[in-house]
C-alpha atoms as a PDB file:
ATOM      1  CA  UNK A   1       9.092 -38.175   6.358  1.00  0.00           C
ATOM      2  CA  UNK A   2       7.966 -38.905   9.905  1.00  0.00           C
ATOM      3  CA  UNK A   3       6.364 -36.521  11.615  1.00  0.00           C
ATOM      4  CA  UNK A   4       9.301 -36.013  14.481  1.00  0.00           C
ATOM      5  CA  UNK A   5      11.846 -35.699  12.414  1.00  0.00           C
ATOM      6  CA  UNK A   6       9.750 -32.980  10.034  1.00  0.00           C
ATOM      7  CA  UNK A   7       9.223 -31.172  13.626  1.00  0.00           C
ATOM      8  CA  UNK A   8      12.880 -31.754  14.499  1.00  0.00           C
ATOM      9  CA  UNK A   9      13.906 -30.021  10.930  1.00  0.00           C
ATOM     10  CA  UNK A  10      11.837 -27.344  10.775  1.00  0.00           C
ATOM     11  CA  UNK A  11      13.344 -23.966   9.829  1.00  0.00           C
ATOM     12  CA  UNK A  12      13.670 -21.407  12.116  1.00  0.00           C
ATOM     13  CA  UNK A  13      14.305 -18.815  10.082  1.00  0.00           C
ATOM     14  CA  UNK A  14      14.986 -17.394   6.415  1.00  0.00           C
ATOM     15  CA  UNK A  15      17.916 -15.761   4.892  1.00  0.00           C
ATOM     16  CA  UNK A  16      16.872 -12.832   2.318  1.00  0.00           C
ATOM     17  CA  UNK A  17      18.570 -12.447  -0.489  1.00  0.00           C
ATOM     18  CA  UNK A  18      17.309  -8.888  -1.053  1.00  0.00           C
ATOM     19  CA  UNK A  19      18.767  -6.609  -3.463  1.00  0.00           C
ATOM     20  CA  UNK A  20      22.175  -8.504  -4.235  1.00  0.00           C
ATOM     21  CA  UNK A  21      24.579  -5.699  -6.145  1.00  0.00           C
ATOM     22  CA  UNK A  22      27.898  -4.593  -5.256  1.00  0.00           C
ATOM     23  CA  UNK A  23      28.702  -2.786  -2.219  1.00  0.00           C
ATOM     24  CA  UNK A  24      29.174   1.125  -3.907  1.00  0.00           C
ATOM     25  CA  UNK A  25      25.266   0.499  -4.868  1.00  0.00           C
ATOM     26  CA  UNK A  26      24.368  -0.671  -1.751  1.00  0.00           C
ATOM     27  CA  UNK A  27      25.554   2.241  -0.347  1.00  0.00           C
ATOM     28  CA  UNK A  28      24.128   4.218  -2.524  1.00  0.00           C
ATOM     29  CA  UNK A  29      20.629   2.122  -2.038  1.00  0.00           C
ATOM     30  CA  UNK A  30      20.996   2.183   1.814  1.00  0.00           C
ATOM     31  CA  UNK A  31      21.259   6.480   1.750  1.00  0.00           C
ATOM     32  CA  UNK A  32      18.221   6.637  -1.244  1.00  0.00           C
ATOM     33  CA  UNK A  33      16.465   4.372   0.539  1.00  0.00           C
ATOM     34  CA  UNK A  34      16.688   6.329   4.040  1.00  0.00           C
ATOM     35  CA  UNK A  35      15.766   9.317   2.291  1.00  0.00           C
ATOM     36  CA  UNK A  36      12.857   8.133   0.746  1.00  0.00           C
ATOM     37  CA  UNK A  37      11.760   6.752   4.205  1.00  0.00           C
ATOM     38  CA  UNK A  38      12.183  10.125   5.666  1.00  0.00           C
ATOM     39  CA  UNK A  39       9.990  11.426   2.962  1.00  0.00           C
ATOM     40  CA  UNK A  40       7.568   9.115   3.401  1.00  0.00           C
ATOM     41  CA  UNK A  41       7.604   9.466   7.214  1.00  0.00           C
ATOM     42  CA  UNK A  42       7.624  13.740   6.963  1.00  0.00           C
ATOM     43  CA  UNK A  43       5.479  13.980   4.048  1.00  0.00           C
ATOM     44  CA  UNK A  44       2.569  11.851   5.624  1.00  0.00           C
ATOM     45  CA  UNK A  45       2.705  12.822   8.618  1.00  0.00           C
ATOM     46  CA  UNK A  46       2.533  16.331   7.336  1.00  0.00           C
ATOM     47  CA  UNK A  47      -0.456  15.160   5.533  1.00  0.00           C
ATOM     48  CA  UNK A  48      -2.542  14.203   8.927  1.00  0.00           C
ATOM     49  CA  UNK A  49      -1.320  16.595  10.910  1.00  0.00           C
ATOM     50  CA  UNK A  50      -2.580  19.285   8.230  1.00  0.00           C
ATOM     51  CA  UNK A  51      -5.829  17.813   8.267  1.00  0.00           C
ATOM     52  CA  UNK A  52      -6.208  17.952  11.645  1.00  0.00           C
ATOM     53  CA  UNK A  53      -5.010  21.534  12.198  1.00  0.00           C
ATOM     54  CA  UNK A  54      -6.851  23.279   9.383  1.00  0.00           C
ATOM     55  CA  UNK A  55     -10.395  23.526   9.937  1.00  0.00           C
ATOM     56  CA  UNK A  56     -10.940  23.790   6.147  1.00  0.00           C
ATOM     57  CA  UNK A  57     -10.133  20.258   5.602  1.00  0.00           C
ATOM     58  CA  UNK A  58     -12.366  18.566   8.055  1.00  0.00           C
ATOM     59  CA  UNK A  59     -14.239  17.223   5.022  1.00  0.00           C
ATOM     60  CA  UNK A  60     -14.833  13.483   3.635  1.00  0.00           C
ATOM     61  CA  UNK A  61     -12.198  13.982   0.817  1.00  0.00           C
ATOM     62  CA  UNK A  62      -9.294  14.642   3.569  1.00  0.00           C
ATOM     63  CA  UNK A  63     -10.378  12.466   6.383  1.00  0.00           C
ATOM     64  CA  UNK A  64     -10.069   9.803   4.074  1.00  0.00           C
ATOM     65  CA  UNK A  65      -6.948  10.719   2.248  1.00  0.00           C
ATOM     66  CA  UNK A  66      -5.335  11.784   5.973  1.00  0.00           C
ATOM     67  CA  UNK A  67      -6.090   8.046   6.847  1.00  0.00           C
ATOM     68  CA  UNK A  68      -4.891   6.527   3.592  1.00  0.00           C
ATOM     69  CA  UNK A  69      -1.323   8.719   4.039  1.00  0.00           C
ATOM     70  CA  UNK A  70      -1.386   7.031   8.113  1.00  0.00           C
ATOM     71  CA  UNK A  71      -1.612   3.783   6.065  1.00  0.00           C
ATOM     72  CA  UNK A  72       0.986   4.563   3.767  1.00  0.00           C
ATOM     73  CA  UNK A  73       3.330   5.162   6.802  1.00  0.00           C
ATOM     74  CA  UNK A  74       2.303   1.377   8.525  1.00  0.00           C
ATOM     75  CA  UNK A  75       2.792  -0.081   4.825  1.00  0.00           C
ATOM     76  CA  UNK A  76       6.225   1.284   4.411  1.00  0.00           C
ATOM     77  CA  UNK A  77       7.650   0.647   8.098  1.00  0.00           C
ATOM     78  CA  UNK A  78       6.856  -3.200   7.442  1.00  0.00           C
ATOM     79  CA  UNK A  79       9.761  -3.450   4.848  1.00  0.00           C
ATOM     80  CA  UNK A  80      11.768  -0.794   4.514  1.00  0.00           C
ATOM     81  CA  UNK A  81      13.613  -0.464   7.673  1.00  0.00           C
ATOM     82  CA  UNK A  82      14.394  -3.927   7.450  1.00  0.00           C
ATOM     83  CA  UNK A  83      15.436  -3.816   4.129  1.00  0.00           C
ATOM     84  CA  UNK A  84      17.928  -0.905   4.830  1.00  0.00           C
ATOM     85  CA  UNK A  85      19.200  -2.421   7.851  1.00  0.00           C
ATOM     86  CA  UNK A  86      20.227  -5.357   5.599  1.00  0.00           C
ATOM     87  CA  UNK A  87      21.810  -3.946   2.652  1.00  0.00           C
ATOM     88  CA  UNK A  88      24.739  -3.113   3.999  1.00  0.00           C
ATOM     89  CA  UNK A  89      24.613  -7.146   5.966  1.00  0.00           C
ATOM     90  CA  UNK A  90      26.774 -10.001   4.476  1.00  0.00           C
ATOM     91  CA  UNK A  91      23.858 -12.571   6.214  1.00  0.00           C
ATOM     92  CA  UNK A  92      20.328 -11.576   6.153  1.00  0.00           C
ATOM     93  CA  UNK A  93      18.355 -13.090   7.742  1.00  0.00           C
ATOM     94  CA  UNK A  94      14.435 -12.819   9.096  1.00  0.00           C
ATOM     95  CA  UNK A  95      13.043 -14.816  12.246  1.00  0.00           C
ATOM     96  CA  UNK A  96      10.370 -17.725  11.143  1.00  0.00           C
ATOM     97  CA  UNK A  97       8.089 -15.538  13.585  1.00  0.00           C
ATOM     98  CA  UNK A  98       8.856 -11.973  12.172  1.00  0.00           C
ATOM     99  CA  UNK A  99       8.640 -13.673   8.477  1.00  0.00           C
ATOM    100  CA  UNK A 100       4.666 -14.859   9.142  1.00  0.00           C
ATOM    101  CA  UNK A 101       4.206 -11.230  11.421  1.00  0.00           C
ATOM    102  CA  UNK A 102       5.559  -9.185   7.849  1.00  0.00           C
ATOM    103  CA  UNK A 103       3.024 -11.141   5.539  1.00  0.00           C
ATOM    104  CA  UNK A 104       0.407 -10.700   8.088  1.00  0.00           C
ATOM    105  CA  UNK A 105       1.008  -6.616   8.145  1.00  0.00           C
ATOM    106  CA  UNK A 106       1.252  -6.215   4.517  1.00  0.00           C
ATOM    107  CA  UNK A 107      -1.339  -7.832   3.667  1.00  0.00           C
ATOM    108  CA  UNK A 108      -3.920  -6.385   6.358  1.00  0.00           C
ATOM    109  CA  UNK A 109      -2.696  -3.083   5.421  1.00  0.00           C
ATOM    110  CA  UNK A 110      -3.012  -3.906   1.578  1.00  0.00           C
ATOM    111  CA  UNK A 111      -6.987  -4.657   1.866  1.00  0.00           C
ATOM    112  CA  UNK A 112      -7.156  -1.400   4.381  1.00  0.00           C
ATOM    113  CA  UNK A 113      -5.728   0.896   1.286  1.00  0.00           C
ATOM    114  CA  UNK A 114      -7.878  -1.057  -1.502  1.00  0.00           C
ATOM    115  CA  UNK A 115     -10.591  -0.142   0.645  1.00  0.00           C
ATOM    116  CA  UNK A 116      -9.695   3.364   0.872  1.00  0.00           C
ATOM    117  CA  UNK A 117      -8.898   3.891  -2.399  1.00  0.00           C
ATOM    118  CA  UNK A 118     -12.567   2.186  -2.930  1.00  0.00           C
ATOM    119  CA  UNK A 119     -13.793   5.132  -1.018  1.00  0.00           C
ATOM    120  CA  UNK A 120     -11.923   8.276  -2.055  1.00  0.00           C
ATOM    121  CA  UNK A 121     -13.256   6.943  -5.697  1.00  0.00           C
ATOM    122  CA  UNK A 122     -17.467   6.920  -4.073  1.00  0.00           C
ATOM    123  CA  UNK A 123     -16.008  10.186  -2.784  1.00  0.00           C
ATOM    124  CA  UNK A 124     -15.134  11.712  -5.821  1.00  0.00           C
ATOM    125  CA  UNK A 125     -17.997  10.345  -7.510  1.00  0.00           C
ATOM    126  CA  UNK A 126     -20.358  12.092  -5.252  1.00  0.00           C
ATOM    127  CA  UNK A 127     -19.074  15.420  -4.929  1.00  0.00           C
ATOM    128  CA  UNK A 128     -18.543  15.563  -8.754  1.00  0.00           C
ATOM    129  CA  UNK A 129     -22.047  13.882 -10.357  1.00  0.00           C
ATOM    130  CA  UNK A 130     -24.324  14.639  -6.594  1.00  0.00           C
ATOM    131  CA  UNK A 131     -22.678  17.692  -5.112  1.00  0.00           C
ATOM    132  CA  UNK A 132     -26.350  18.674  -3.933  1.00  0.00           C
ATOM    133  CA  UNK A 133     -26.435  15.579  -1.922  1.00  0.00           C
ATOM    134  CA  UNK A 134     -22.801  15.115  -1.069  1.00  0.00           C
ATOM    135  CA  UNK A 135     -22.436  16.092   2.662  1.00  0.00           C
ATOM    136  CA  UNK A 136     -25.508  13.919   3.352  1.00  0.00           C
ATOM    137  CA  UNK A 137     -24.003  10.792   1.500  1.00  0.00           C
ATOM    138  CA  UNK A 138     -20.722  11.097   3.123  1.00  0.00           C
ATOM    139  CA  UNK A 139     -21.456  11.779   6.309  1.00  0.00           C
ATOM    140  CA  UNK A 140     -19.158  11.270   9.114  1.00  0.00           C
ATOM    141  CA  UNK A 141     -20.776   8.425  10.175  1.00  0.00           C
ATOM    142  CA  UNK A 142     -20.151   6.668   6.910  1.00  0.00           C
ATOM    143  CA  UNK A 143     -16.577   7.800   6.846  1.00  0.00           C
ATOM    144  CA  UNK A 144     -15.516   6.363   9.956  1.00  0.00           C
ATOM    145  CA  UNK A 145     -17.478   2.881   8.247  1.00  0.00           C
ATOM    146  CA  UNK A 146     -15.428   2.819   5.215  1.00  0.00           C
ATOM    147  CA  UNK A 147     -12.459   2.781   7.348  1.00  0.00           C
ATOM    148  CA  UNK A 148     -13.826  -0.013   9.674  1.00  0.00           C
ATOM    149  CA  UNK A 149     -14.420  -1.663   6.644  1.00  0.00           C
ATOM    150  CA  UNK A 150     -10.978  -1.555   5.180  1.00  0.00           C
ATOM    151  CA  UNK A 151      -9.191  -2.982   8.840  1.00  0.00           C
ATOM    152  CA  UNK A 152     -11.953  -5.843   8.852  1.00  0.00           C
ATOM    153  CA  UNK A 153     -11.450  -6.276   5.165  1.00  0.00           C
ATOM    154  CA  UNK A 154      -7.795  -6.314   5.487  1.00  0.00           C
ATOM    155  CA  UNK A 155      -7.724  -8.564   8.358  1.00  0.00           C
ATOM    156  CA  UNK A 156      -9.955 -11.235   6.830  1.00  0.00           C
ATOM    157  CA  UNK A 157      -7.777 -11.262   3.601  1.00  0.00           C
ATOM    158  CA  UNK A 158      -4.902 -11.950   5.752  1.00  0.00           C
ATOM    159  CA  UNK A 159      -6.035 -14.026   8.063  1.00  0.00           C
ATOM    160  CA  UNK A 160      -7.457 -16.165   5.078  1.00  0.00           C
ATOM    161  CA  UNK A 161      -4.338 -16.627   3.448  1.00  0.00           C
ATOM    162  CA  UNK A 162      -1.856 -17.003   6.789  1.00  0.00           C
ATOM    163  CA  UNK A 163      -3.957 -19.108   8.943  1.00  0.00           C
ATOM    164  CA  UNK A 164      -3.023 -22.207   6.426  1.00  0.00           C
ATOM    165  CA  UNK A 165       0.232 -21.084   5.069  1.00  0.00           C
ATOM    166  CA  UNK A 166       1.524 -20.751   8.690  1.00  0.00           C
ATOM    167  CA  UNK A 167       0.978 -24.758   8.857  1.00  0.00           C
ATOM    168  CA  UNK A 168       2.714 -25.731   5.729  1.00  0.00           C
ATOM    169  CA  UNK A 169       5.809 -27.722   7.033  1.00  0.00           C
ATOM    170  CA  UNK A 170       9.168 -25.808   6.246  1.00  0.00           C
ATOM    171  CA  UNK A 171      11.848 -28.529   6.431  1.00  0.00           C
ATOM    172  CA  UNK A 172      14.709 -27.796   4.117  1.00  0.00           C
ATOM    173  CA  UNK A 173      15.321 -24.899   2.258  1.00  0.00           C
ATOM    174  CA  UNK A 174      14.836 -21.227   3.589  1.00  0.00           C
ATOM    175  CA  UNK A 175      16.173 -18.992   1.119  1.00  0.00           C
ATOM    176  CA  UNK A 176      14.212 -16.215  -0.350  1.00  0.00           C
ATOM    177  CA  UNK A 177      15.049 -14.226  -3.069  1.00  0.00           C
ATOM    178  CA  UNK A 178      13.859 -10.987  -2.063  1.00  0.00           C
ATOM    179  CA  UNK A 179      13.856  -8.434   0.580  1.00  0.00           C
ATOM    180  CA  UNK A 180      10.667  -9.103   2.458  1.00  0.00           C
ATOM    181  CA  UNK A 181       8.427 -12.115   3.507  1.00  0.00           C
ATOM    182  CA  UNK A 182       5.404 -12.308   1.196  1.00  0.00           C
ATOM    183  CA  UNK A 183       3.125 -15.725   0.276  1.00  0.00           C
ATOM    184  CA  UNK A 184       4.319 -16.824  -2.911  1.00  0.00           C
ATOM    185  CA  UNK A 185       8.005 -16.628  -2.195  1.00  0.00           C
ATOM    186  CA  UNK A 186       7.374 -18.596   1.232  1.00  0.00           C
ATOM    187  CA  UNK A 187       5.225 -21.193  -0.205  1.00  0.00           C
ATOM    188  CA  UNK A 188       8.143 -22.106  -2.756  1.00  0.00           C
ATOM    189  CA  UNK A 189      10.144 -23.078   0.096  1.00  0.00           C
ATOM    190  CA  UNK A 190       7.339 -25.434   1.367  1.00  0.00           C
ATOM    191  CA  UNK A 191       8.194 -29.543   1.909  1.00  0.00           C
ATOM    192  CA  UNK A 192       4.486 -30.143   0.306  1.00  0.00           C
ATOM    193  CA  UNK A 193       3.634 -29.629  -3.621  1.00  0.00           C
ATOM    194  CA  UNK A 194       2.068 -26.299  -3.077  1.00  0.00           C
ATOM    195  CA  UNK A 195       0.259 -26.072  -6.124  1.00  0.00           C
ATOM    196  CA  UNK A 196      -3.050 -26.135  -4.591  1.00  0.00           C
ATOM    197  CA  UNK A 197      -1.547 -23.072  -1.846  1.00  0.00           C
ATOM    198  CA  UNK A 198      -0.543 -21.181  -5.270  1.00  0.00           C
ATOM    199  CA  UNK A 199      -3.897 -21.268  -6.692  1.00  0.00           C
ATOM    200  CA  UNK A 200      -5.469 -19.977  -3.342  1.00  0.00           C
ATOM    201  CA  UNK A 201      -3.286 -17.495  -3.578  1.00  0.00           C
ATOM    202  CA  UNK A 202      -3.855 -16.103  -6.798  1.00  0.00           C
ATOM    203  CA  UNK A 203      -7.769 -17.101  -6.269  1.00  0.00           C
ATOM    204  CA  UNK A 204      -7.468 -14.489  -3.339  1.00  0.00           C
ATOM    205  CA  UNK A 205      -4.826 -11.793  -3.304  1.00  0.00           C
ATOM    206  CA  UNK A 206      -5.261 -11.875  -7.251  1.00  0.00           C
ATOM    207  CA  UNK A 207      -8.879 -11.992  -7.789  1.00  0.00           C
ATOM    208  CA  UNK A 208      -8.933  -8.972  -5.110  1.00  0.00           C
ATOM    209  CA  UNK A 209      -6.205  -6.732  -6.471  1.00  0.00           C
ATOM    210  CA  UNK A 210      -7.409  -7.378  -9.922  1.00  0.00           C
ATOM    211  CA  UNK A 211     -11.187  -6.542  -8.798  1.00  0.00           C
ATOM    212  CA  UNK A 212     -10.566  -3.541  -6.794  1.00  0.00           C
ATOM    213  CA  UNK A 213      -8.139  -2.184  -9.829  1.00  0.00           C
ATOM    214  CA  UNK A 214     -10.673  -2.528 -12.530  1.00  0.00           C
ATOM    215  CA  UNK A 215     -13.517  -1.404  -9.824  1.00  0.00           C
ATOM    216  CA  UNK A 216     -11.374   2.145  -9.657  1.00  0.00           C
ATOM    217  CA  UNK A 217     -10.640   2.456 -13.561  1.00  0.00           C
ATOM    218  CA  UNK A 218     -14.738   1.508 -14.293  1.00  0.00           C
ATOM    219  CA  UNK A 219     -15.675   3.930 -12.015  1.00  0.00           C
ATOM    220  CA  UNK A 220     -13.062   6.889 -12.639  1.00  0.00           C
ATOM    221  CA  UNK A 221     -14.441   6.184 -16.396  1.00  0.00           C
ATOM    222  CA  UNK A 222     -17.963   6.574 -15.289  1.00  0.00           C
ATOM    223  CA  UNK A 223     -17.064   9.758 -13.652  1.00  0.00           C
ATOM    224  CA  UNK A 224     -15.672  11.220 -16.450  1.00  0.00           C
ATOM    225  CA  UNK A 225     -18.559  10.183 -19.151  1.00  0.00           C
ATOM    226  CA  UNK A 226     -20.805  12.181 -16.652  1.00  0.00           C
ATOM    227  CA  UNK A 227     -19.088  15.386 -16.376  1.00  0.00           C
ATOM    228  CA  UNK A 228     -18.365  15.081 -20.520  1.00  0.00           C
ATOM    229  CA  UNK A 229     -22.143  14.694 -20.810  1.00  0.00           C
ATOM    230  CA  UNK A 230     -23.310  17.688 -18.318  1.00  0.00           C
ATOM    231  CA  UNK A 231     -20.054  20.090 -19.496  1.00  0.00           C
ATOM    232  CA  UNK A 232     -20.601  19.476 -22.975  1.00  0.00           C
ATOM    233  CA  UNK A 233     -17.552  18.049 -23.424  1.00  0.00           C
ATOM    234  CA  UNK A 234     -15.068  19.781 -21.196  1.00  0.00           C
ATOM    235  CA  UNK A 235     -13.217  17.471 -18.841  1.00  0.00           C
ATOM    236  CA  UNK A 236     -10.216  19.569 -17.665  1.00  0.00           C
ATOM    237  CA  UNK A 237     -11.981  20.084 -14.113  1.00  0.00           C
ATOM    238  CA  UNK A 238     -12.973  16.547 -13.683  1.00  0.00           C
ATOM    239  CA  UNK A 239      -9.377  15.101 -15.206  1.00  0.00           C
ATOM    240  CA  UNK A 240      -7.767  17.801 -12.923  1.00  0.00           C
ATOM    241  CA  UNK A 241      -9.522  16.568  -9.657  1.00  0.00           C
ATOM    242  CA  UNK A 242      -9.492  12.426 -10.399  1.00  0.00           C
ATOM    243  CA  UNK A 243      -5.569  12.649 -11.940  1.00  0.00           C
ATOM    244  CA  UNK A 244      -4.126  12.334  -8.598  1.00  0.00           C
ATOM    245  CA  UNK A 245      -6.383   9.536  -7.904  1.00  0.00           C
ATOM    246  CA  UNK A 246      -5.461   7.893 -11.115  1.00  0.00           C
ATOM    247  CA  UNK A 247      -1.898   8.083 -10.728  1.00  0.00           C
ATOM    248  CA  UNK A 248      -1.676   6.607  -7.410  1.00  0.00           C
ATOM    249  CA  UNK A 249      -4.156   3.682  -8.445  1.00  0.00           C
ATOM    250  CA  UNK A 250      -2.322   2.623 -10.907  1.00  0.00           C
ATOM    251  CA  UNK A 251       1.186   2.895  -9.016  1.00  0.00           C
ATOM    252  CA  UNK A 252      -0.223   0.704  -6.139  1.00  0.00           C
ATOM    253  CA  UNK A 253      -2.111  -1.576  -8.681  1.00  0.00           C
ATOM    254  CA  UNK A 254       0.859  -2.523 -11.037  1.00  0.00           C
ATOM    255  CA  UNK A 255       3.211  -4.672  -8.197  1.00  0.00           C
ATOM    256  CA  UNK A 256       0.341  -6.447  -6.926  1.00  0.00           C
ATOM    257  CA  UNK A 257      -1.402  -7.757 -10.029  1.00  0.00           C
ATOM    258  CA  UNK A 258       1.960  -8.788 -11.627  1.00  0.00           C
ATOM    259  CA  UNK A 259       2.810 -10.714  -8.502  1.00  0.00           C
ATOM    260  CA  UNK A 260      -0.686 -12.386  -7.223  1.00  0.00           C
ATOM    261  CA  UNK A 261      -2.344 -12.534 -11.124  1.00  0.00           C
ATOM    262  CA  UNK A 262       0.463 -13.793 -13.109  1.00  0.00           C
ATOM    263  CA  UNK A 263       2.207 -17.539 -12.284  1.00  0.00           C
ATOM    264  CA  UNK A 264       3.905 -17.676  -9.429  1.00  0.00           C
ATOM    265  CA  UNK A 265       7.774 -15.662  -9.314  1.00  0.00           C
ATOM    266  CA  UNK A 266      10.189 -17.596 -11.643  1.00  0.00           C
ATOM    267  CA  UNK A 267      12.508 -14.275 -11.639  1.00  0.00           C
ATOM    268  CA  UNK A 268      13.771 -11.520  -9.760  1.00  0.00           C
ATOM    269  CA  UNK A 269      11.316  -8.641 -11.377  1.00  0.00           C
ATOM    270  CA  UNK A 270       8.789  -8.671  -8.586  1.00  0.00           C
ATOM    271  CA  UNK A 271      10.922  -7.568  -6.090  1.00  0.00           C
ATOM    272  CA  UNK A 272      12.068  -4.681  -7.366  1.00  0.00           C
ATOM    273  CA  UNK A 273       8.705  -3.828  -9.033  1.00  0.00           C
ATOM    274  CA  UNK A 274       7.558  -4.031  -5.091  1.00  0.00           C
ATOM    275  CA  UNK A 275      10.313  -1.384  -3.940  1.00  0.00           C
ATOM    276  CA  UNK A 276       6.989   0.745  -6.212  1.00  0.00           C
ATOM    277  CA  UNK A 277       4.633  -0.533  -3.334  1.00  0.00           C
ATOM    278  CA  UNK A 278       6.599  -0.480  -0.471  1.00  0.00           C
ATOM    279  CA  UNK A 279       8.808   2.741  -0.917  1.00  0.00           C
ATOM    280  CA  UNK A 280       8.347   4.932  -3.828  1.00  0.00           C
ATOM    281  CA  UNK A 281       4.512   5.354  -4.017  1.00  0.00           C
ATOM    282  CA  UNK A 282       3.998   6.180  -0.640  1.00  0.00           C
ATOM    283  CA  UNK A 283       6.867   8.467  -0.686  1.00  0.00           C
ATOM    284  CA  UNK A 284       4.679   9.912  -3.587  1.00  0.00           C
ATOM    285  CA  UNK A 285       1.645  10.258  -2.486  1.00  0.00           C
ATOM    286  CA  UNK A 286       2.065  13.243  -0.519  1.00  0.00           C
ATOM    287  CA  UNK A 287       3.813  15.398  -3.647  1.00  0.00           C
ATOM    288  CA  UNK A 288       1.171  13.924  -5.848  1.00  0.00           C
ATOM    289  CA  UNK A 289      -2.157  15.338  -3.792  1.00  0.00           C
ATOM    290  CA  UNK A 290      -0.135  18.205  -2.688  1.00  0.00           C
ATOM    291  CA  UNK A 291       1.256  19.639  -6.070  1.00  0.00           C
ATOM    292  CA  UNK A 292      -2.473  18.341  -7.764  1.00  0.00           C
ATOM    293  CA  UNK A 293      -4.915  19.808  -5.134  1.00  0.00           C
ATOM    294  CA  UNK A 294      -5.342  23.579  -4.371  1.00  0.00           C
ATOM    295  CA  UNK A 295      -6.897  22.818  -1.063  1.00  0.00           C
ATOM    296  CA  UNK A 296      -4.009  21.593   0.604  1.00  0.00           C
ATOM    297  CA  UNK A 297      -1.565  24.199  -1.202  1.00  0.00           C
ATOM    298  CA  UNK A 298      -3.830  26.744   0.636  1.00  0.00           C
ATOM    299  CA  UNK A 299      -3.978  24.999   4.121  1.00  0.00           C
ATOM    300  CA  UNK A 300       0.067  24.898   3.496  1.00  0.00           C
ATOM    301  CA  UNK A 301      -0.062  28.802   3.100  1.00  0.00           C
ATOM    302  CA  UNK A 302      -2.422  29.503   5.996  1.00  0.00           C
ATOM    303  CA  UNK A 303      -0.473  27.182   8.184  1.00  0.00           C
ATOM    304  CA  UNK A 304       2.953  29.364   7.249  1.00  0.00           C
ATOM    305  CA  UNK A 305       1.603  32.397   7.619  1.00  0.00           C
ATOM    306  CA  UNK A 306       0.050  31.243  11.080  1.00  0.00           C
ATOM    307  CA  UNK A 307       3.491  30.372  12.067  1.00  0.00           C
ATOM    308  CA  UNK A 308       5.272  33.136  11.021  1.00  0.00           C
ATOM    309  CA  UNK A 309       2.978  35.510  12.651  1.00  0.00           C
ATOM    310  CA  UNK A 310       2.906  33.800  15.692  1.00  0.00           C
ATOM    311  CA  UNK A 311       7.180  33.809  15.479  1.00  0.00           C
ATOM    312  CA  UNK A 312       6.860  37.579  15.769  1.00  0.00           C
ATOM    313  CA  UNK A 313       4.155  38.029  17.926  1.00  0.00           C
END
């Protein structure tokens, strides 16, 4: 095809399919999924602004898991707004712009929260098998660089992926069967045998996810081998302290290898599996360290009585 007529034909926008089901359950969708997004809103929020109040947590543990609930708040507003906004649409539909903007968010603020998660593992692994030499290891200074180092990480895994995909000539179709912009869906719709874009894909997003997962399990594993060895076998404190940890791991994990690792979407399973990702974990996360961590359930009490004293002062 010449090249003005390609440029004459390209697509200007997609139409998202999303979550096609009949209209009682997309009612029913559109109210759980504004709920959840007002629990994930509230509840990690809460999370920061807790952190910030109570002196108490001004440690490396909660700076870290304050900025990893601020992520979970950017990661969430890039879909599911949208996403509820459409259910309830006969036409969806997504700007070619706001399409390429979406990929380029989730995927800056996916590296961001591998990164984090990176940390709040080197975290736990210090104050559990070098609590002598823990403040000194995670200093502020070396805080504030793991979360440098998760925006440049998640930038340059974006900007790796989108600064070729947003070339790929879209002529023809622009339906995508889902309820968000992502890579793999997009390149489908490519006029170019994107075989080669695929494997990058996987080669990148894959290897990463994959990496940082196993990364997390080797080291949680490594955690708990020490304590068994210096406690003589008694693990409840350590599994008690890393089970949070674990549990959000390997909600975030499970989406993004099945999408990036396996071949490319042939059915509609990712999508929902990324509702996980997008909605449900970091409506989670906040019950999950809350409910699992003493700290915070203190801070919570302090912070109520402080109110309720100051109500009847």
């Amino acid at each position: 095809m010449p090249m003005d007529q390609l440029n004459d034909s390209m697509v200007s926008e997609f139409v998202l399919l999303g979550l096609s089901s009949s209209w009682e359950t997309k009612v029913f969708l559109t109210l759980a999924f504004s709920t959840l997004y007002l629990g994930i809103i509230v509840g990690n929020l809460f999370i920061v602004i807790l952190v910030i109040a109570d002196s108490y947590l001004h440690s490396p543990m909660y700076f870290l898991l304050a900025n990893l609930s601020l992520n979970d708040v950017w990661v969430s507003s890039t879909t599911v707004p949208k996403m509820i906004s459409d259910l309830l649409k006969e036409h969806k539909v997504i700007s070619f712009r706001s399409c390429m903007t979406q990929i380029c968010f989730i995927h800056i603020m996916g590296g961001v929260e591998m990164v984090l998660l990176i940390a709040m593992a080197f975290d736990r692994y210090t104050a559990i098998c070098k609590p002598l030499r823990y403040l000194n290891i995670m200093s502020p200074k070396i805080c504030i660089l793991f979360v440098i180092t998760g925006w440049v990480t998640g930038v340059i895994h974006a900007l790796s992926q989108f600064s070729f995909v947003i070339n790929l000539p879209f002529c023809g179709p622009n339906k995508v069967d889902s309820f968000y912009c992502d890579f793999p869906r997009i390149i489908q719709l490519a006029c170019t045998d994107g075989g080669k874009f695929e494997f990058i894909i996987a080669a990148n997003s894959g290897f990463m996810s994959m990496g940082t997962f196993f990364l997390l399990l080797l080291s949680y594993i490594f955690i708990l081998v020490t304590v068994w060895k210096r406690s003589s076998g008694d693990l409840s404190k350590a599994l008690v302290t890393l089970s949070a940890h674990i549990t959000v791991v390997v909600l975030f994990f499970t989406p993004c290898i099945f999408l990036y690792v396996w071949p490319f979407p042939t059915s509609t399973v990712d999508k929902y599996l990324f509702i996980a990702d997008f909605a449900i974990t970091p409506a989670l996360n906040p019950v999950i360290y809350t409910l699992r961590n003493k700290d915070i359930r203190v801070s919570i009490q302090r912070l109520y009585k402080r109110v309720g004293h100051d109500r009847f002062c």
